[in-house]
C-alpha atoms as a PDB file:
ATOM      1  CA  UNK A   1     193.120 -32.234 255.407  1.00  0.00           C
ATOM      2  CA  UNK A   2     196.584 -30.703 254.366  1.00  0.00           C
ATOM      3  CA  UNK A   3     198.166 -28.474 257.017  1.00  0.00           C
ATOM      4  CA  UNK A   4     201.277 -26.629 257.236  1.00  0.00           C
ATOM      5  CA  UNK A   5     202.653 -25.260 260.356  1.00  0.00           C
ATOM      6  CA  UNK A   6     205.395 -22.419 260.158  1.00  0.00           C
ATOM      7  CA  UNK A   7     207.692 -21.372 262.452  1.00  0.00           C
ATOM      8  CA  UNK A   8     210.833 -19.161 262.953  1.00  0.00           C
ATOM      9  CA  UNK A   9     210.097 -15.675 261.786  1.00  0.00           C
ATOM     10  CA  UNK A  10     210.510 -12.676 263.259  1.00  0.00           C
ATOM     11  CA  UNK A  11     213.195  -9.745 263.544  1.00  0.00           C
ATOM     12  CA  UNK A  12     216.415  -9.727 262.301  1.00  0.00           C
ATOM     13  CA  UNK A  13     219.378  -7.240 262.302  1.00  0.00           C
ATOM     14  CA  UNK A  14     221.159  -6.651 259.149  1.00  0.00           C
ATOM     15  CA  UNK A  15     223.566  -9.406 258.347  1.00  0.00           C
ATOM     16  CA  UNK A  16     222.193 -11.588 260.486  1.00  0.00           C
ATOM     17  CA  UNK A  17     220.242 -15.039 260.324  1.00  0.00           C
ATOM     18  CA  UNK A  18     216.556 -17.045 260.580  1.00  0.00           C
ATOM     19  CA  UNK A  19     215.602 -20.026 260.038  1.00  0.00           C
ATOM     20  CA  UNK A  20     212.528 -21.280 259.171  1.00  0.00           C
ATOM     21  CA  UNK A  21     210.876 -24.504 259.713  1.00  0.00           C
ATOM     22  CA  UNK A  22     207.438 -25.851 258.088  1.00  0.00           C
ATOM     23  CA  UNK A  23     205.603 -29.461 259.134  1.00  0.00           C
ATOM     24  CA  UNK A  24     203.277 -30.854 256.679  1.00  0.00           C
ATOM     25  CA  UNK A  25     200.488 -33.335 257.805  1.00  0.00           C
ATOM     26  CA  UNK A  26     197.561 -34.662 256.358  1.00  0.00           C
ATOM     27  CA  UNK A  27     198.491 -36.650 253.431  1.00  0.00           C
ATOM     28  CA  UNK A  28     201.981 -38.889 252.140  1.00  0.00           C
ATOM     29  CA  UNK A  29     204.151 -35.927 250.182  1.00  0.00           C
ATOM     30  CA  UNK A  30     206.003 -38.556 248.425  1.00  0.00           C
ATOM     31  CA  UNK A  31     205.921 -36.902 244.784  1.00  0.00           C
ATOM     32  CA  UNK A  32     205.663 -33.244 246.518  1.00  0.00           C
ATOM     33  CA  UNK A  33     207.283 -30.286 245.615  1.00  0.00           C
ATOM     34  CA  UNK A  34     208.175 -28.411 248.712  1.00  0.00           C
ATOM     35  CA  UNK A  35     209.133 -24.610 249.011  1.00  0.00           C
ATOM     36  CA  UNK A  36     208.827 -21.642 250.645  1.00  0.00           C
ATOM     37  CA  UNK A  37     207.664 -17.888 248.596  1.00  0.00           C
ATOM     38  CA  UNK A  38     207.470 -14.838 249.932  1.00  0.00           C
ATOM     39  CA  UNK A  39     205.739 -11.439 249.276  1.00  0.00           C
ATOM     40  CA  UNK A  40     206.572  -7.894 249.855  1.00  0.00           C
ATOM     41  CA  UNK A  41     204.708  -4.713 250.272  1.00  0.00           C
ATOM     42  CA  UNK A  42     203.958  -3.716 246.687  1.00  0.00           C
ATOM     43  CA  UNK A  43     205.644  -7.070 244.907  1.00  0.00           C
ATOM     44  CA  UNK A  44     204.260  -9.967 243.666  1.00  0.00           C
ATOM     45  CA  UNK A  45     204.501 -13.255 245.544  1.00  0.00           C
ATOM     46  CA  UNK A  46     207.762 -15.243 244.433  1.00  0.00           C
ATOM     47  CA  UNK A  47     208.893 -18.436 244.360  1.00  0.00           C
ATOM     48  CA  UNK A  48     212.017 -18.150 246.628  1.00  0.00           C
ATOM     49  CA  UNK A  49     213.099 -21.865 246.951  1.00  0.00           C
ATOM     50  CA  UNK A  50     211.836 -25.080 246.260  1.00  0.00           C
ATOM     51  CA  UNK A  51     213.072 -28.622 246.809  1.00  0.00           C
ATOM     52  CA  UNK A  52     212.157 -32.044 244.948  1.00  0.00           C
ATOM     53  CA  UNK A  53     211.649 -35.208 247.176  1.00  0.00           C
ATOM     54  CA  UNK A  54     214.923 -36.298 246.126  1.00  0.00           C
ATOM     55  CA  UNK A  55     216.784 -33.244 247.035  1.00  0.00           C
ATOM     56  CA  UNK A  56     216.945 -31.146 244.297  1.00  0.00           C
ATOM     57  CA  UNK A  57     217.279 -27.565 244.620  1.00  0.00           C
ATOM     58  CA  UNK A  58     216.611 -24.099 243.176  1.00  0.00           C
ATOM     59  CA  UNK A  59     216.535 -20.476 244.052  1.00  0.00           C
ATOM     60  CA  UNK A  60     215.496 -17.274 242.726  1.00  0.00           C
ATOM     61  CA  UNK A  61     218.785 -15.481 242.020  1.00  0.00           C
ATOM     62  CA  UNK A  62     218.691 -12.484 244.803  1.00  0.00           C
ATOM     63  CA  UNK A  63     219.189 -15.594 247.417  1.00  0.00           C
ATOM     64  CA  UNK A  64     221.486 -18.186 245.774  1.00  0.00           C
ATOM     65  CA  UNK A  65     224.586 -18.497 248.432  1.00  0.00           C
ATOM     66  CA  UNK A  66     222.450 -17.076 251.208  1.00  0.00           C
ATOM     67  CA  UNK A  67     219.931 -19.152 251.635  1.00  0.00           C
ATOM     68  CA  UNK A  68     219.586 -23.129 251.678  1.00  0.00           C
ATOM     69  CA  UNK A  69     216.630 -25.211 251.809  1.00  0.00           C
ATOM     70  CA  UNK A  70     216.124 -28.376 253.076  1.00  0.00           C
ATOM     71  CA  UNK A  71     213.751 -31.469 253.213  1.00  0.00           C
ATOM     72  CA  UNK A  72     212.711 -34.372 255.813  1.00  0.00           C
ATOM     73  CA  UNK A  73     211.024 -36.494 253.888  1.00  0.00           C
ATOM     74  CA  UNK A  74     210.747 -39.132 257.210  1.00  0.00           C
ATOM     75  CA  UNK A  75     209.604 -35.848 259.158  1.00  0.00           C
ATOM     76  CA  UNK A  76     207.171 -33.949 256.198  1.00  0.00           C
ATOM     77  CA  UNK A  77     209.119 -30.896 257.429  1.00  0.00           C
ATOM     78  CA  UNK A  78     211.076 -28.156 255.087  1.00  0.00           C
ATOM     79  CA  UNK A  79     213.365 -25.699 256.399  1.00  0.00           C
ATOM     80  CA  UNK A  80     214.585 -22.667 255.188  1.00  0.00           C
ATOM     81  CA  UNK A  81     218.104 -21.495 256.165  1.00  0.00           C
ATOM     82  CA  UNK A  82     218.906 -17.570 255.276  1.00  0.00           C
ATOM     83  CA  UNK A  83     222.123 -16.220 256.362  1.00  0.00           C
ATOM     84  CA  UNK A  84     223.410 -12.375 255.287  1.00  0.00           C
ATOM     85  CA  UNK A  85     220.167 -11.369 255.394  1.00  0.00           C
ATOM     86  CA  UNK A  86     219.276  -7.751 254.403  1.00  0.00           C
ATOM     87  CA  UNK A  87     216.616  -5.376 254.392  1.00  0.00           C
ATOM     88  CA  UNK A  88     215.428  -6.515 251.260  1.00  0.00           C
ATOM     89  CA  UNK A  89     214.502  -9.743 252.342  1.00  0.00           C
ATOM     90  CA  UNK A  90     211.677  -8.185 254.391  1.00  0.00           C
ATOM     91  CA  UNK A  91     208.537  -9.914 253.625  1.00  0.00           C
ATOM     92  CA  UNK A  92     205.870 -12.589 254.641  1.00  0.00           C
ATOM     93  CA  UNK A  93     206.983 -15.997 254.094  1.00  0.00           C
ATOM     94  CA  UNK A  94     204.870 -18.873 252.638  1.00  0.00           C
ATOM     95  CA  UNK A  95     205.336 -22.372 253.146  1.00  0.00           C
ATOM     96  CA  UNK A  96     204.108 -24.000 250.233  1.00  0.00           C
ATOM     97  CA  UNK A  97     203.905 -27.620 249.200  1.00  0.00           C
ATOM     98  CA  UNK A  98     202.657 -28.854 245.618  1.00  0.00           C
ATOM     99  CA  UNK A  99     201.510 -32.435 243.860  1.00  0.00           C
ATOM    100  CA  UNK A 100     203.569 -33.358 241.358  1.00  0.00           C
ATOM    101  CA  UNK A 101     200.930 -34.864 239.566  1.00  0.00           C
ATOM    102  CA  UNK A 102     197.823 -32.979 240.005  1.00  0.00           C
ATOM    103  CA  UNK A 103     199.061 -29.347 240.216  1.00  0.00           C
ATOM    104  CA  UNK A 104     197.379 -28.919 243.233  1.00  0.00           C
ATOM    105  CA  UNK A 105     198.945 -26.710 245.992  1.00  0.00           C
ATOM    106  CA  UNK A 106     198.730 -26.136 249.616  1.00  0.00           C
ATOM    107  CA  UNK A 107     199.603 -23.220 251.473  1.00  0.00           C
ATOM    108  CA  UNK A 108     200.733 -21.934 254.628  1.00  0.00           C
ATOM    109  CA  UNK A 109     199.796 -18.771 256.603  1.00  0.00           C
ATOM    110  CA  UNK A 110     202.700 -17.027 256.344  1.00  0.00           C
ATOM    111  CA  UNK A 111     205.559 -15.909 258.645  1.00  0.00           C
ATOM    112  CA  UNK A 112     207.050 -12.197 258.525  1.00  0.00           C
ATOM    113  CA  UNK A 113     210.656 -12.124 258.615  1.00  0.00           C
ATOM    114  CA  UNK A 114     211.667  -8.300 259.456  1.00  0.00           C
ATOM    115  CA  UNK A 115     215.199  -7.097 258.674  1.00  0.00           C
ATOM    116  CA  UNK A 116     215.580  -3.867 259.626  1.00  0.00           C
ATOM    117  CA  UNK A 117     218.292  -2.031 262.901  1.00  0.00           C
END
């Protein structure tokens, strides 16, 4: 039904930038939270950015003025923009995309985004 289809991870020097891209299908997203998480080696999954349909933003603190997410809502795509990026930002990226009325969420199958020299 729902699918998400990531793209744009991979390896990344120190300082330098990715960005990733997620398309949605299966269903209208009108009333969907979309975002993008993340999970490193011994840490939790997080919430790294997520986006209303009408543009509204937020970010976990360790990426505000690094990172920027966007929306399509014509498209059902959500991007991820992350700039400066450093070794801490290794992990496996999640595109995730959640009814606003139901709860119900929708997952990805992860990207890994590798910052290392």
């Amino acid at each position: 039904q729902v699918h998400l289809v990531e793209s744009g991870g991979g390896l990344a020097q120190p300082g330098g930038s990715l960005r990733l891209s997620c398309a949605a299908s299966g269903s209208d997203f009108s009333l969907y939270f979309m975002g993008w998480y993340r999970q490193a080696p011994g840490k939790q999954r997080e919430l790294v950015a997520r986006i209303t349909s009408s543009g509204v933003s937020s970010y976990t603190d360790s990426v505000k003025g690094r990172f920027t997410i966007s929306r399509d809502n014509a498209k059902n795509t959500v991007d991820l923009q992350m700039i400066s990026l450093t070794p801490e930002d290794t992990a496996v990226y999640f595109c995730n995309v959640q009814n606003s009325l139901t709860f119900r969420s929708y997952w990805g199958q992860g990207t890994q985004v590798t910052v290392s020299s």
